[in-house]
Protein backbone atom coordinates (compact mmCIF):
# COMPACT_ATOMS: atom_id res chain seq x y z
CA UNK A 1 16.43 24.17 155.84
CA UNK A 2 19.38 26.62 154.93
CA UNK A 3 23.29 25.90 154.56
CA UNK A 4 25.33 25.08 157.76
CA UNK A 5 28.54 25.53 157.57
CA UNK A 6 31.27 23.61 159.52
CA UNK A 7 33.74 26.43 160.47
CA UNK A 8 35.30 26.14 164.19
CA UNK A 9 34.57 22.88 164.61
CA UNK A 10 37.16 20.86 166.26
CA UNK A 11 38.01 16.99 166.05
CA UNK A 12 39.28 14.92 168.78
CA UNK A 13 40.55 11.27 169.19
CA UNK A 14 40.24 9.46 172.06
CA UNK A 15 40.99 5.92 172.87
CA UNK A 16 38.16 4.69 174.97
CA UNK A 17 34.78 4.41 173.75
CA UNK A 18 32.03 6.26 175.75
CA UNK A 19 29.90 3.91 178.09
CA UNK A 20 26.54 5.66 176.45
CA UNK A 21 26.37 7.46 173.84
CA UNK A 22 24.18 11.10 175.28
CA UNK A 23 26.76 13.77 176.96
CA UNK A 24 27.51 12.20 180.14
CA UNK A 25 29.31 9.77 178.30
CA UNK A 26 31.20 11.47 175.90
CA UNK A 27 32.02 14.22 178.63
CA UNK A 28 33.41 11.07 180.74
CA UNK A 29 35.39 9.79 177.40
CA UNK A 30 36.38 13.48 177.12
CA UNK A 31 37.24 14.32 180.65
CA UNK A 32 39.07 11.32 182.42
CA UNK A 33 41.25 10.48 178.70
CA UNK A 34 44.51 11.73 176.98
CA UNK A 35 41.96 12.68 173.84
CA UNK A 36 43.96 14.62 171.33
CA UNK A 37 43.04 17.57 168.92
CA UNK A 38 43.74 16.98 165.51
CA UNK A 39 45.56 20.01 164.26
CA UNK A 40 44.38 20.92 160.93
CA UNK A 41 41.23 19.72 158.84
CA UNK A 42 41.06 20.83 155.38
CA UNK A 43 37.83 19.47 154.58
CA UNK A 44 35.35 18.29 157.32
CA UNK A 45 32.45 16.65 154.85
CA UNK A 46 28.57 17.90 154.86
CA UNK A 47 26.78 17.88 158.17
CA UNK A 48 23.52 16.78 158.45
CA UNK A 49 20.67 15.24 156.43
CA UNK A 50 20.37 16.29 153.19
């Protein structure tokens, strides 16, 4: 597997929890919530298995 790399990725914070955890339910979290962007990461970790 190659190198992935992280760049454009964007972080949000919600308060609620999503009911189940596939896309309906984060695009419910996502959709019907004040979620905020956080403006600036400087380093966003590794992705993935190793």
């Amino acid at each position: 597997m190659g190198v992935g790399t992280s760049a454009g990725s964007k972080l949000y914070i919600a308060a609620a929890a999503p009911t189940t955890f596939d896309e309906s339910g984060y695009d419910a979290v996502f959709e019907d919530s004040d979620a905020v962007e956080v403006g600036e990461i400087t380093n966003f970790g590794e992705l993935g298995r190793e």
